[in-house]
Protein backbone atom coordinates (compact mmCIF):
# COMPACT_ATOMS: atom_id res chain seq x y z
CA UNK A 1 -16.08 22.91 6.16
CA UNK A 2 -14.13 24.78 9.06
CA UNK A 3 -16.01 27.49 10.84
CA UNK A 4 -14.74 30.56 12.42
CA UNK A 5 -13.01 30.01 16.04
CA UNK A 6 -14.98 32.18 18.57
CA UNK A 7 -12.04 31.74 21.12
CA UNK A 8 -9.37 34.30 21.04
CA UNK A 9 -6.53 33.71 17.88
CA UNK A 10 -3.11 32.82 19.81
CA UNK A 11 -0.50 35.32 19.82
CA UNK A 12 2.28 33.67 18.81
CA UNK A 13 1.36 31.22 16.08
CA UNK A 14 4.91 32.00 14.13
CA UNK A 15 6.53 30.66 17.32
CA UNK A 16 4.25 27.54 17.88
CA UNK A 17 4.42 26.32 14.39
CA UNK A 18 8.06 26.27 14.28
CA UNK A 19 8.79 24.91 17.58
CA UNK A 20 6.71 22.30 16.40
CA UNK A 21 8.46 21.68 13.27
CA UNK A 22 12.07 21.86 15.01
CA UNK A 23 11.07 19.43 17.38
CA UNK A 24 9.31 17.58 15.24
CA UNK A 25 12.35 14.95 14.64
CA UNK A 26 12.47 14.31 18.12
CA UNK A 27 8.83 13.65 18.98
CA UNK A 28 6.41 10.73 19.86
CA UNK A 29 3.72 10.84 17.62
CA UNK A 30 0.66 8.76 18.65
CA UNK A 31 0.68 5.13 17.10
CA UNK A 32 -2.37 5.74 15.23
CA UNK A 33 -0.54 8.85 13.47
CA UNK A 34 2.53 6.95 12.48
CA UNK A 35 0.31 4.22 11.01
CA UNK A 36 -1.53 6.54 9.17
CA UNK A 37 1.91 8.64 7.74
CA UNK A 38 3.03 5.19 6.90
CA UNK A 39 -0.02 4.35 4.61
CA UNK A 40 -0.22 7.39 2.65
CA UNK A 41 4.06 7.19 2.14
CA UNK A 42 3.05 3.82 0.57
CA UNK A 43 -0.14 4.82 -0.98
CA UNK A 44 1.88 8.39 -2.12
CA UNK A 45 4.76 6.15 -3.43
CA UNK A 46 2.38 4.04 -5.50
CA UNK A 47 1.14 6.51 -7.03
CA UNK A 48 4.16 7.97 -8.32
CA UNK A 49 5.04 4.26 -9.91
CA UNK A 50 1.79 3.92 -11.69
CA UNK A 51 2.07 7.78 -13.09
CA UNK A 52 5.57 7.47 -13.99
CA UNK A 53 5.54 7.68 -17.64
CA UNK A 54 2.25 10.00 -18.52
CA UNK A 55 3.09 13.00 -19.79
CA UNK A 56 2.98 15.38 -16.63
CA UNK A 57 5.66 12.54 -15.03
CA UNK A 58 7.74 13.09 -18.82
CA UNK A 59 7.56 16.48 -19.21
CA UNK A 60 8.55 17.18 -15.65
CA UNK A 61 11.79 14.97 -15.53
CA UNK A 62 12.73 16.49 -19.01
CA UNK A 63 12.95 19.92 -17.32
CA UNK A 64 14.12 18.97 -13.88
CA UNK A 65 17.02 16.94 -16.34
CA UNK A 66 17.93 20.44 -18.62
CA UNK A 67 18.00 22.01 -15.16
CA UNK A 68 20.70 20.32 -13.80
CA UNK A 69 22.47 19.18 -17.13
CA UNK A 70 22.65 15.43 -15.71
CA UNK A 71 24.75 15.99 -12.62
CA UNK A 72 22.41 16.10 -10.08
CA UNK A 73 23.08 14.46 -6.75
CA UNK A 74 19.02 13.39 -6.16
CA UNK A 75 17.30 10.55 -7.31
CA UNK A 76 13.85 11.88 -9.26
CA UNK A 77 11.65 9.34 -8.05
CA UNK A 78 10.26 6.35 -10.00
CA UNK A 79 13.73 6.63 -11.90
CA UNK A 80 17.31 5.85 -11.71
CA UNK A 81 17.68 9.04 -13.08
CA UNK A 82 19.34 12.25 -11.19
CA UNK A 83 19.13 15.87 -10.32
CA UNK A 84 19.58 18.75 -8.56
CA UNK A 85 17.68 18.26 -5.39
CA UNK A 86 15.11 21.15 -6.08
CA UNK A 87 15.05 19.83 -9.33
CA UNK A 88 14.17 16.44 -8.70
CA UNK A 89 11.68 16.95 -5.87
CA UNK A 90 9.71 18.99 -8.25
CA UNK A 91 9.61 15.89 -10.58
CA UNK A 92 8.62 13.62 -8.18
CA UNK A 93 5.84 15.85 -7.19
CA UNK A 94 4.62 16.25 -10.70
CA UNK A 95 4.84 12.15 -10.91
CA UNK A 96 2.96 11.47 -7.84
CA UNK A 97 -0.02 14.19 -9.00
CA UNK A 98 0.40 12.47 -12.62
CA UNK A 99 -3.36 11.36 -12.46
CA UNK A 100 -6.23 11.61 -10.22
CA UNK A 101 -5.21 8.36 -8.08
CA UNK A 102 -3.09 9.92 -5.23
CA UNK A 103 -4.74 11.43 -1.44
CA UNK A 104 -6.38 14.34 -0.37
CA UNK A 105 -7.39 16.06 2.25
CA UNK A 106 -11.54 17.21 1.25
CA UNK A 107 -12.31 19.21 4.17
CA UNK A 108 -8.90 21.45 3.00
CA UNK A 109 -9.19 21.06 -0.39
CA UNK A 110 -6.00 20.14 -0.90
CA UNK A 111 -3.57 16.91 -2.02
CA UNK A 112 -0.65 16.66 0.10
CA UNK A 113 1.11 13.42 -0.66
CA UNK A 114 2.64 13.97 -3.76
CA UNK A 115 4.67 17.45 -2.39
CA UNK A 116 4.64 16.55 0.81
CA UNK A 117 6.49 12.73 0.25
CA UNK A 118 8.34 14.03 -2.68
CA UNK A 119 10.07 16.75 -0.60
CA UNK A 120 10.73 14.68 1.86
CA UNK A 121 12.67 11.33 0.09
CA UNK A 122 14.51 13.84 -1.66
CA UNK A 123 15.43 15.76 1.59
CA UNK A 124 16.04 12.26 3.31
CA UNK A 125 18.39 11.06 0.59
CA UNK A 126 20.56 14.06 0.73
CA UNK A 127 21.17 14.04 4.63
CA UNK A 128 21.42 10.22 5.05
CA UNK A 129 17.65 10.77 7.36
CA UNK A 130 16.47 7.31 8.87
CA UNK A 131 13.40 5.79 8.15
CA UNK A 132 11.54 7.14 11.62
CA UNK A 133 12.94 10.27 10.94
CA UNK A 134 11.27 10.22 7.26
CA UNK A 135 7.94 9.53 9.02
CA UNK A 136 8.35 12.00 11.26
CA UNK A 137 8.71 14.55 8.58
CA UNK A 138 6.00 13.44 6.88
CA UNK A 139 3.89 14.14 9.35
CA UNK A 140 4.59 17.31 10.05
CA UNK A 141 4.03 18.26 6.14
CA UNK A 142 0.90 16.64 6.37
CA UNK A 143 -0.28 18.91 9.16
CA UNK A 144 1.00 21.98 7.46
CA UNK A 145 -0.68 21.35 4.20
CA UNK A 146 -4.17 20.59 5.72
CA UNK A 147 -4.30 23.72 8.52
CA UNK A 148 -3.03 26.39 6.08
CA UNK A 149 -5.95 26.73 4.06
CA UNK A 150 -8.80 26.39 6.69
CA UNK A 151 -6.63 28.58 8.75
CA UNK A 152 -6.85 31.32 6.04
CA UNK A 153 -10.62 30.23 5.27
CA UNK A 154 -11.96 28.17 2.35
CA UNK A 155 -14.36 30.70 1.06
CA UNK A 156 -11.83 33.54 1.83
CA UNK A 157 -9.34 31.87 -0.54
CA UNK A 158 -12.15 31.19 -2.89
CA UNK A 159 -13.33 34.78 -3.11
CA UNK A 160 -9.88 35.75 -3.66
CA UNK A 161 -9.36 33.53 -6.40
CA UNK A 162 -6.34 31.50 -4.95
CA UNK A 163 -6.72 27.72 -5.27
CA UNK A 164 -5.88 25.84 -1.50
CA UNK A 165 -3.69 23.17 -3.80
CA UNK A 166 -1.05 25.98 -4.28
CA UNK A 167 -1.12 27.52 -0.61
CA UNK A 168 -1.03 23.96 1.69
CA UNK A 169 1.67 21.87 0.21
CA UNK A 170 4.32 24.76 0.09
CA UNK A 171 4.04 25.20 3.36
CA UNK A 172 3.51 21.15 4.14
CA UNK A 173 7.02 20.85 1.98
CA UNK A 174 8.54 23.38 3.60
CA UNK A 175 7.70 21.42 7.23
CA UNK A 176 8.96 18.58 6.06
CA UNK A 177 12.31 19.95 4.77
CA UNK A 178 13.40 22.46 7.43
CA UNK A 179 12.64 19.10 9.80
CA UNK A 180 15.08 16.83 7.79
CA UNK A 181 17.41 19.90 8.02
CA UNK A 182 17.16 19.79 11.27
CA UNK A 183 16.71 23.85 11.09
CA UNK A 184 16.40 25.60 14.29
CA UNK A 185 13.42 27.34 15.36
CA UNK A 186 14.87 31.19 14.71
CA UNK A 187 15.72 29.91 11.23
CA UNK A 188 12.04 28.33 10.54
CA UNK A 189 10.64 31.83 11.28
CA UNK A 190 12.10 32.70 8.19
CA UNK A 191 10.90 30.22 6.13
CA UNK A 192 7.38 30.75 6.81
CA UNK A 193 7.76 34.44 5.45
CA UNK A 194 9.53 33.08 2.49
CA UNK A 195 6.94 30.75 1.97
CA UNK A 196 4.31 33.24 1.90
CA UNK A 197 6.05 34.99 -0.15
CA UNK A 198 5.43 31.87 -2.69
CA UNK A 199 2.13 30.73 -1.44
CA UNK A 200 0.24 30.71 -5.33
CA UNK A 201 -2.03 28.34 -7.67
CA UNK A 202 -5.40 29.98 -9.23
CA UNK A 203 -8.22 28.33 -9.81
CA UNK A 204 -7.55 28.48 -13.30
CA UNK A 205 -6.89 25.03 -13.13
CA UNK A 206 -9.91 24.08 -13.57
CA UNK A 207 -9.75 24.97 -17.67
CA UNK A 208 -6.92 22.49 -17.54
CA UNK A 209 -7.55 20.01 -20.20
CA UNK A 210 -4.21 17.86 -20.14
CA UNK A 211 -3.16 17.51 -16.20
CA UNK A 212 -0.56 19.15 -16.71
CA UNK A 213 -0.83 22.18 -15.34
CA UNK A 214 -3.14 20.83 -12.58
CA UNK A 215 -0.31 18.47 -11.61
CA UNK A 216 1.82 21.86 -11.31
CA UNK A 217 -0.45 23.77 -9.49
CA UNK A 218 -1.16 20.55 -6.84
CA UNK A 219 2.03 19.31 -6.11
CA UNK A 220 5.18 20.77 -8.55
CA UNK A 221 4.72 24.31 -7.30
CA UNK A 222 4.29 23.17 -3.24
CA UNK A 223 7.39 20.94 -3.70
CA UNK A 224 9.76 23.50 -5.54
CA UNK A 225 8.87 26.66 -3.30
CA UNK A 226 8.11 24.92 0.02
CA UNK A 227 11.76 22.78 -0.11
CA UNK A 228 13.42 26.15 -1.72
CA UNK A 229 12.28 28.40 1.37
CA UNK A 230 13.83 25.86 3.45
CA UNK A 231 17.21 25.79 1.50
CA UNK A 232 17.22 29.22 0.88
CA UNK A 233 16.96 29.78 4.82
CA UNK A 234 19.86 27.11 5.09
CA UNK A 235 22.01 28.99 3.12
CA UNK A 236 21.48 32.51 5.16
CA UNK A 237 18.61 34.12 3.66
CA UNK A 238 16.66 35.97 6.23
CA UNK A 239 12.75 37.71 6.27
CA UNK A 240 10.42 39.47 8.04
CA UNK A 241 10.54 37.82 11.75
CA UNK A 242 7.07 36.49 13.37
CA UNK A 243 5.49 37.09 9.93
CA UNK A 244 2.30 35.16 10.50
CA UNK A 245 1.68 37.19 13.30
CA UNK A 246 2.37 40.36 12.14
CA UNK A 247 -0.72 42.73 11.84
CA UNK A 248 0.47 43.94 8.69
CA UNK A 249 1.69 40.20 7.44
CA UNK A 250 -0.05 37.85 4.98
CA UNK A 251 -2.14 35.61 7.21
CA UNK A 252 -3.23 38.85 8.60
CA UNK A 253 -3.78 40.32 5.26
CA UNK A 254 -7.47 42.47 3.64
CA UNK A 255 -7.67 39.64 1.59
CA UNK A 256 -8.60 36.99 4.17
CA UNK A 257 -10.19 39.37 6.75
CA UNK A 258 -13.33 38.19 8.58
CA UNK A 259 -14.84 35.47 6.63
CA UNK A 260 -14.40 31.82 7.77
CA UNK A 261 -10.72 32.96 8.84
CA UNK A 262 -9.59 30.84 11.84
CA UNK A 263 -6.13 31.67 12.58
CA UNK A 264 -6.03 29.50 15.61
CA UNK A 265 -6.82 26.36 13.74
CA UNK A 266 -2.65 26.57 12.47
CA UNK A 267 -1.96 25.55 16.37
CA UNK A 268 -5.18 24.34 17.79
CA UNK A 269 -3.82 20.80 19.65
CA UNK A 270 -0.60 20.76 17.73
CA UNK A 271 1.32 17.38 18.11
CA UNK A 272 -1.81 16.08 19.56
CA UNK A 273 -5.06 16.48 17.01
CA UNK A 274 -3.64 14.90 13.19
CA UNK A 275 -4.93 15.96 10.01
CA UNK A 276 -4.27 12.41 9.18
CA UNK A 277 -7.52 10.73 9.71
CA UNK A 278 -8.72 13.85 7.59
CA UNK A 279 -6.84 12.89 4.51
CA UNK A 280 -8.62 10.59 2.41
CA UNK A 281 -7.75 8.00 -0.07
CA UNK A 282 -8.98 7.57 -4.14
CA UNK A 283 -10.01 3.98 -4.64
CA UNK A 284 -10.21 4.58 -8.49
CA UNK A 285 -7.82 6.72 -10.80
CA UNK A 286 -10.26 9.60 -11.08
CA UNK A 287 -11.26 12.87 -9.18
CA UNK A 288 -12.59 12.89 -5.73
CA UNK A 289 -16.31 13.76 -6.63
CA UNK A 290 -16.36 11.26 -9.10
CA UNK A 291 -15.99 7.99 -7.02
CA UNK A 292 -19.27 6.92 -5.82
CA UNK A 293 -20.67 6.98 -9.16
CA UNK A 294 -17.56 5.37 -10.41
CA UNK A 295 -18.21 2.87 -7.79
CA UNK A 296 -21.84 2.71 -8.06
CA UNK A 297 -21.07 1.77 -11.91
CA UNK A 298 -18.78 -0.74 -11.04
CA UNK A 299 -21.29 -2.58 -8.82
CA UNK A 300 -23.96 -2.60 -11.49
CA UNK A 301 -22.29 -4.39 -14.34
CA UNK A 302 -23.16 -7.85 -13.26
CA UNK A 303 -26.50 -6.89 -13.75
CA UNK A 304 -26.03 -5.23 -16.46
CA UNK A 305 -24.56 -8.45 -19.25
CA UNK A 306 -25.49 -8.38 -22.13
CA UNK A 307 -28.39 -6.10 -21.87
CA UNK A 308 -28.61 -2.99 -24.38
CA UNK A 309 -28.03 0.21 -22.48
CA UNK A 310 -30.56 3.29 -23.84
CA UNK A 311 -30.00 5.75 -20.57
CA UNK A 312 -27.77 5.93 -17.26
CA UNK A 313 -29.03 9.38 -15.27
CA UNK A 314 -26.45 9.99 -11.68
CA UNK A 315 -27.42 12.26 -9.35
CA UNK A 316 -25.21 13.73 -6.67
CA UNK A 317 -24.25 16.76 -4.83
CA UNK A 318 -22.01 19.74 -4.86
CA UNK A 319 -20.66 21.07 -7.76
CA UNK A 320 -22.19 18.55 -10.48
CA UNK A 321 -21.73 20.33 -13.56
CA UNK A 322 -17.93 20.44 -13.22
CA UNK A 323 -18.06 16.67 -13.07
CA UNK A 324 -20.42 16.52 -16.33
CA UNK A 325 -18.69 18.92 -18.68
CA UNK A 326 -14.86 18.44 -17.75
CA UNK A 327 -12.99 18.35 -20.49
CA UNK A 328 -10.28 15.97 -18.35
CA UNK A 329 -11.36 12.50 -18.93
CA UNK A 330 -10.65 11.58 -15.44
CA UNK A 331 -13.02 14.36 -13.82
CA UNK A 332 -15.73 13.72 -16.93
CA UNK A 333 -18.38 11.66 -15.39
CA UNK A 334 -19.91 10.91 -18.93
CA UNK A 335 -16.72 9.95 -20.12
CA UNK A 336 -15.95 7.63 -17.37
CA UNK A 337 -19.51 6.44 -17.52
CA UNK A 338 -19.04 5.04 -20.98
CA UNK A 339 -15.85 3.48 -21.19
CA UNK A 340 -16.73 1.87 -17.74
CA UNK A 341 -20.12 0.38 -19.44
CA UNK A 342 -18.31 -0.42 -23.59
CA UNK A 343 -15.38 -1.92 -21.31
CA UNK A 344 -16.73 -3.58 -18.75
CA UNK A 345 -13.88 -2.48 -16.16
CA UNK A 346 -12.24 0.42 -15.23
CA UNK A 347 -8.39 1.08 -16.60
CA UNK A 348 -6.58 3.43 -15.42
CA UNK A 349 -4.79 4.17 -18.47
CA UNK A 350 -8.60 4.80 -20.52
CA UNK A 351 -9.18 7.12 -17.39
CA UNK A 352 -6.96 9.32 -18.52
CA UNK A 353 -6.94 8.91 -22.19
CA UNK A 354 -7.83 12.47 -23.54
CA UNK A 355 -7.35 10.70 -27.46
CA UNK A 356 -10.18 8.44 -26.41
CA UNK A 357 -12.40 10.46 -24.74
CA UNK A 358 -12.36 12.64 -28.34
CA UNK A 359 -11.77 9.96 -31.25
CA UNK A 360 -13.78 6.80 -29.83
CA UNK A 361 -16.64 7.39 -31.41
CA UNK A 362 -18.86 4.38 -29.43
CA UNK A 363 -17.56 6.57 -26.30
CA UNK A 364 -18.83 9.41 -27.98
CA UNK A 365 -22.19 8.02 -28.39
CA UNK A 366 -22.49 6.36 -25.09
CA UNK A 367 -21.53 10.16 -23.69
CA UNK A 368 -24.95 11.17 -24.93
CA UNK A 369 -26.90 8.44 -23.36
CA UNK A 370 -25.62 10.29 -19.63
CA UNK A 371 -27.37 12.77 -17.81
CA UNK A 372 -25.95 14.10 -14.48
CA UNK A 373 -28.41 16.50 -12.07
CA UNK A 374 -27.92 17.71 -8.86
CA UNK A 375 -29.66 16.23 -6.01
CA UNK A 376 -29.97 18.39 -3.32
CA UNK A 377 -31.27 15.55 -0.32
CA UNK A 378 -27.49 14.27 -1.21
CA UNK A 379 -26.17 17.40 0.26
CA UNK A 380 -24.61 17.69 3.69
CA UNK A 381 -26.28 19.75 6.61
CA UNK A 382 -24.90 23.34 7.03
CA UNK A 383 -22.19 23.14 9.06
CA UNK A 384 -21.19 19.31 8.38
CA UNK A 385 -18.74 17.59 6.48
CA UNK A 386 -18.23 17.71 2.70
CA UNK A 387 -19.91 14.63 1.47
CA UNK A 388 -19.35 12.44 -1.64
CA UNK A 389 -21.89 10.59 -2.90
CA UNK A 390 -24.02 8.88 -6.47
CA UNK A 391 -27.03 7.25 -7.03
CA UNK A 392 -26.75 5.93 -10.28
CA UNK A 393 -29.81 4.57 -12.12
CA UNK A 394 -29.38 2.66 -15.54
CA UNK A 395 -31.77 2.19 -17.68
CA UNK A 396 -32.59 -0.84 -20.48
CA UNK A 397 -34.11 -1.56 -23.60
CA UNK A 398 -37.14 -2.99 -22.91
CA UNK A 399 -38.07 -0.62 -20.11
CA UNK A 400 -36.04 -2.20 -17.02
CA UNK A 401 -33.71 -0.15 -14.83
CA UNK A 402 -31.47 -1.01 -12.72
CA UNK A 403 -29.71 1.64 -9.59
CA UNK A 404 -27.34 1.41 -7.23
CA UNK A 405 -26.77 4.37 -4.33
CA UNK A 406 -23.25 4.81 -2.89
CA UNK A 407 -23.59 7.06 0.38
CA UNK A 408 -19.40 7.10 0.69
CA UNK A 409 -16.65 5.57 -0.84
CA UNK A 410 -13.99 3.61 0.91
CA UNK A 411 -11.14 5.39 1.49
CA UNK A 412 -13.29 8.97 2.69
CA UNK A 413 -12.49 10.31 5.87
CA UNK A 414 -15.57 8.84 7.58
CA UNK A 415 -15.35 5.27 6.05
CA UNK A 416 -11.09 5.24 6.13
CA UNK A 417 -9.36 2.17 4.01
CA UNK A 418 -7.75 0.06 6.59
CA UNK A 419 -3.84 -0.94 6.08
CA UNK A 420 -4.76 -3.96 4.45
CA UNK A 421 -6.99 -1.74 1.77
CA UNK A 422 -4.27 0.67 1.17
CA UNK A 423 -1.84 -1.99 0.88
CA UNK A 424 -3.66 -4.08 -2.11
CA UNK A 425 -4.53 -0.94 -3.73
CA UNK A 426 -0.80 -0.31 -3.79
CA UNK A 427 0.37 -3.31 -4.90
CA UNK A 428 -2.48 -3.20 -7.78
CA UNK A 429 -0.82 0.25 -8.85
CA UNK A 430 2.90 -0.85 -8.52
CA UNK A 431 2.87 -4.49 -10.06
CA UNK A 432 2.53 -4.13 -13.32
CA UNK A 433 5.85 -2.03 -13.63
CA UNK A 434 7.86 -3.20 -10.59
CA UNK A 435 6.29 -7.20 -10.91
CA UNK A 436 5.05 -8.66 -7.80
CA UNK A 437 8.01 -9.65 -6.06
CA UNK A 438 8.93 -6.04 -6.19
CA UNK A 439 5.65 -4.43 -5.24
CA UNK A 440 5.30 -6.96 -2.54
CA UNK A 441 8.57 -5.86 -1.08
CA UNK A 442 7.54 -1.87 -1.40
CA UNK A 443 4.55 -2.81 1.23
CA UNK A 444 7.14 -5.34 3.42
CA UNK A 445 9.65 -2.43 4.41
CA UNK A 446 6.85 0.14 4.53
CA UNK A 447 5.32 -1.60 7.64
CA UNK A 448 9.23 -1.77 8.84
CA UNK A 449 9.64 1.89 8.03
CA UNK A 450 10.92 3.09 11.52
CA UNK A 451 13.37 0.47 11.75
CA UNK A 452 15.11 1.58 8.24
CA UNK A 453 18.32 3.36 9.26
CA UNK A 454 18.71 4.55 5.79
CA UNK A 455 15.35 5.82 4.41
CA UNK A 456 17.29 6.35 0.96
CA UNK A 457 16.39 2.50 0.63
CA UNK A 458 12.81 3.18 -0.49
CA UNK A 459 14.10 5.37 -3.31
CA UNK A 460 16.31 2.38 -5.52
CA UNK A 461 12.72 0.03 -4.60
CA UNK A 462 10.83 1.63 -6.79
CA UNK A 463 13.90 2.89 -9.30
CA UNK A 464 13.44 1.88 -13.07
C-alpha cells in the first residue's frame, strides 16, 4: 500500500502532469516500458475477444448502437459494428471488463486496460494515430490510472466511500485521449478539472451479482468521462485553471485530507518510474484474490482421480469472506472450487455462469463441502505489498488429504508473466473465436506495434 510522502507536495502538479501528457507523443519511453504497454495492449485486446458476447459486452453495444442510431464513424471493438466515438469506446470498455480475465494494477486497486486501450483504439482510429504513437498513449493512461488513487490515498477513498475503479481510468482515458489529440498543455489543464468533475464509482459494486454494473463502474464509466473531458476540451470548453493545485480544488479537498494522501506520488519520477511493472496480469478468468487457490486447485487434480472428495478447507489472507460469499460466480471461491473439482478443468464460460452456480445442484452440494478461513501468517508485513496467496488442503474418503500452497501467482507484480506467458494466454483467449491463424497474427503485429503506420489495423484483426 502507498504511504504518506514526508517530502514537501510539488507546487505545480497541474502543470507537470500535463506537460507530461502533451509531450507524451513525442517521448522515449524506456524499452522495458514499451514492452510492457505492448503486452497488456495484447493481453487488454484478448480480453475484449473472449468477453465479446456475455451480456455486459451485449448490453453495452445495444446502447452505444441506440446512441448513435447506426451512423457512427468508430469501430466498437470485437465488432464490425459502428458508433459514435464516445459511444463506442464505452462499449469496448464494457467488453474488455466483460469478466474477471483482464489486468490490474493491486497496489491501486484499480483495472486500467479495458478504459485505458479502449479509449485509445478508438481515439487512434479517428485521427489516423500510428502504431508507436498508440503505445505511447497507452502509456501515459496507464500511469494516470495507477497514481490517481494512491495519490488521493487508498484508505482516504475508502473512508469516503468512492471505489479507485471509477477515479483512475477516467483520468488514465483522459491521458490517453488528449495525447492522441495532440492537445496542448493550456488545454489539458482543463481536462483534469473536467475530469474531476466526473471522477465517480461506489463501492456498491460489490452487491453486484451480474457484472454488469461492475464492468460499468471499472472500465465503461473511465472510458466515457475520461475521453469526453478530452473532447469536450477540444471543442472549447474551459474550467477552473491549475485545479489540482488549487487549495480549494478536489485533490485538495476535506474529503482526502491527511490520511495516506500523497499528492506528490501524481509526479514523483514522471517519464522515468512506470506503473507498468505494477500492473499485474489474471492467469485464470476470475477475480484477483481468487487465483492462488484457483491455481492451487488446478495443481491438485492429478492427485486427486478418481478419489471421492468429503472436504476442501483454503486459507488465505485479506478480505476472505468476500471471496466465500460472493454472489458472482467468478469472485465465489466455493463456486469455483466445485465446478473446478465435478469438471476437472477450469472454463471460462462455467466461471461466469450465474445459471450454474444456482441450478447445478452437484455444484450446489460440492459448495457445502468448502470452507474458507482467514490465515493471518499469509498476510503481508505492515507497510509491504498486497499479497495474494492459498493454501488449499483437500480432503478424501478414507481419511487422506492432499494440499498444495501457492505463495503468488504468475502474472503478480513480483512474479511478472514474461512476453511469451502473456502471449499464449492470449492466443488461448482469442482462438476459439478468431481461429488460430487469426489469433496468431493478433500476437505477430503486436510485437511489430511501433512499426504500424496505421494503428487502425489492430481494430479489423480482431473484427467479427
Amino acid at each position: 500500500m502507498n504511504t504518506p510522502s514526508t517530502a514537501a507536495q510539488p507546487r505545480d502538479v497541474t502543470g507537470a502532469l500535463s506537460a507530461y501528457v502533451a509531450g507524451a507523443l513525442a517521448s522515449t519511453p524506456p524499452a522495458e516500458h514499451r514492452e510492457l504497454a505492448r503486452l497488456h495492449l495484447l493481453d487488454t485486446l484478448a480480453s475484449i475477444v473472449a468477453c465479446r458476447d456475455l451480456e455486459p459486452a451485449v448490453l453495452a453495444r445495444k446502447y452505444a448502437l441506440s446512441l448513435s442510431g447506426g451512423a457512427g464513424e468508430t469501430t466498437i471493438l470485437g465488432t464490425r459494428q459502428r458508433a459514435g466515438l464516445v459511444d463506442a469506446a464505452f462499449a469496448g470498455a464494457m467488453t474488455g471488463h466483460g469478466a474477471e480475465i483482464n489486468d490490474f494494477i493491486p497496489s491501486a486497486f484499480v483495472q486500467p486496460g479495458p478504459a485505458v486501450v479502449s479509449v485509445a483504439m478508438a481515439t487512434a482510429e479517428q485521427r489516423g494515430a500510428s502504431g508507436a504513437d498508440l503505445l505511447r498513449a497507452v502509456i501515459a493512461g496507464y500511469e494516470l490510472a495507477g497514481r490517481l488513487p494512491k495519490a488521493l490515498g487508498l484508505n482516504n477513498l475508502r473512508k469516503a466511500g468512492i471505489a479507485n475503479h471509477g477515479i483512475g481510468p477516467v483520468f488514465g482515458a483522459a491521458a490517453a485521449a488528449s495525447a492522441l489529440l495532440r492537445l496542448s498543455e493550456t488545454e489539458i489543464d482543463h481536462v483534469w478539472t473536467y475530469c474531476a468533475q466526473q471522477a465517480s464509482g461506489s463501492w456498491q459494486w460489490l452487491l453486484d451479482v451480474e457484472h454488469v454494473e461492475k464492468a460499468f463502474v471499472f472500465a465503461g464509466l473511465g472510458a466515457r468521462n475520461g475521453l469526453q473531458a478530452a473532447l469536450m476540451v477540444q471543442a472549447g470548453f474551459r474550467g477552473v485553471p491549475n485545479a489540482l493545485d488549487h487549495p480549494a480544488g478536489w485533490l485538495r479537498s476535506g474529503a482526502f485530507a491527511g490520511g495516506d494522501r500523497d499528492l506528490d506520488y501524481l509526479v514523483s519520477d514522471l517519464g522515468r518510474r512506470s506503473e507498468l511493472p505494477l500492473t499485474a496480469y489474471k492467469r485464470y478468468p476470475v477475480g484477483g484474490p481468487t487465483q492462488p487457490a484457483v491455481e492451487a486447485l488446478l495443481s491438485l487434480l492429478p492427485r486427486l482421480s478418481g478419489a471421492v472428495v468429503e472436504a476442501v478447507e483454503i486459507e488465505m489472507p485479506g478480505r476472505w469472506e468476500a471471496f466465500r460469499d460472493a454472489a458472482m460466480p467468478a469472485l465465489n471461491l466455493r463456486y469455483l472450487t466445485a465446478i473446478i473439482l465435478i469438471d476437472g478443468r477450469l472454463d471460462f464460460v462455467s466461471a461466469q455462469s450465474l445459471a450454474r452456480m444456482a441450478g447445478d445442484g452437484a455444484v450446489r452440494q460440492m459448495m457445502d463441502q468448502v470452507q474458507i478461513a482467514h490465515d493471518p501468517a499469509q498476510e503481508a508485513a505492515p507497510g509491504q505489498p498486497r499479497t495474494e496467496s492459498a493454501r488449499v488442503t483437500v480432503r478424501l474418503q478414507g481419511g487422506e488429504a492432499v494440499t498444495a500452497f501457492i505463495p503468488h501467482v504468475l502474472g503478480f507484480p513480483s512474479h511478472p508473466m514474461s512476453a511469451a506467458h502473456v502471449e499464449a494466454k492470449a492466443l488461448e483467449l482469442m482462438e476459439p473465436a478468431l481461429g488460430p491463424a487469426r489469433a496468431a497474427q493478433v500476437v505477430e503485429t503486436l510485437r511489430n506495434i511501433e512499426a504500424m503506420p496505421q494503428a487502425r489495423g489492430l481494430i479489423d484483426l480482431i473484427a467479427r
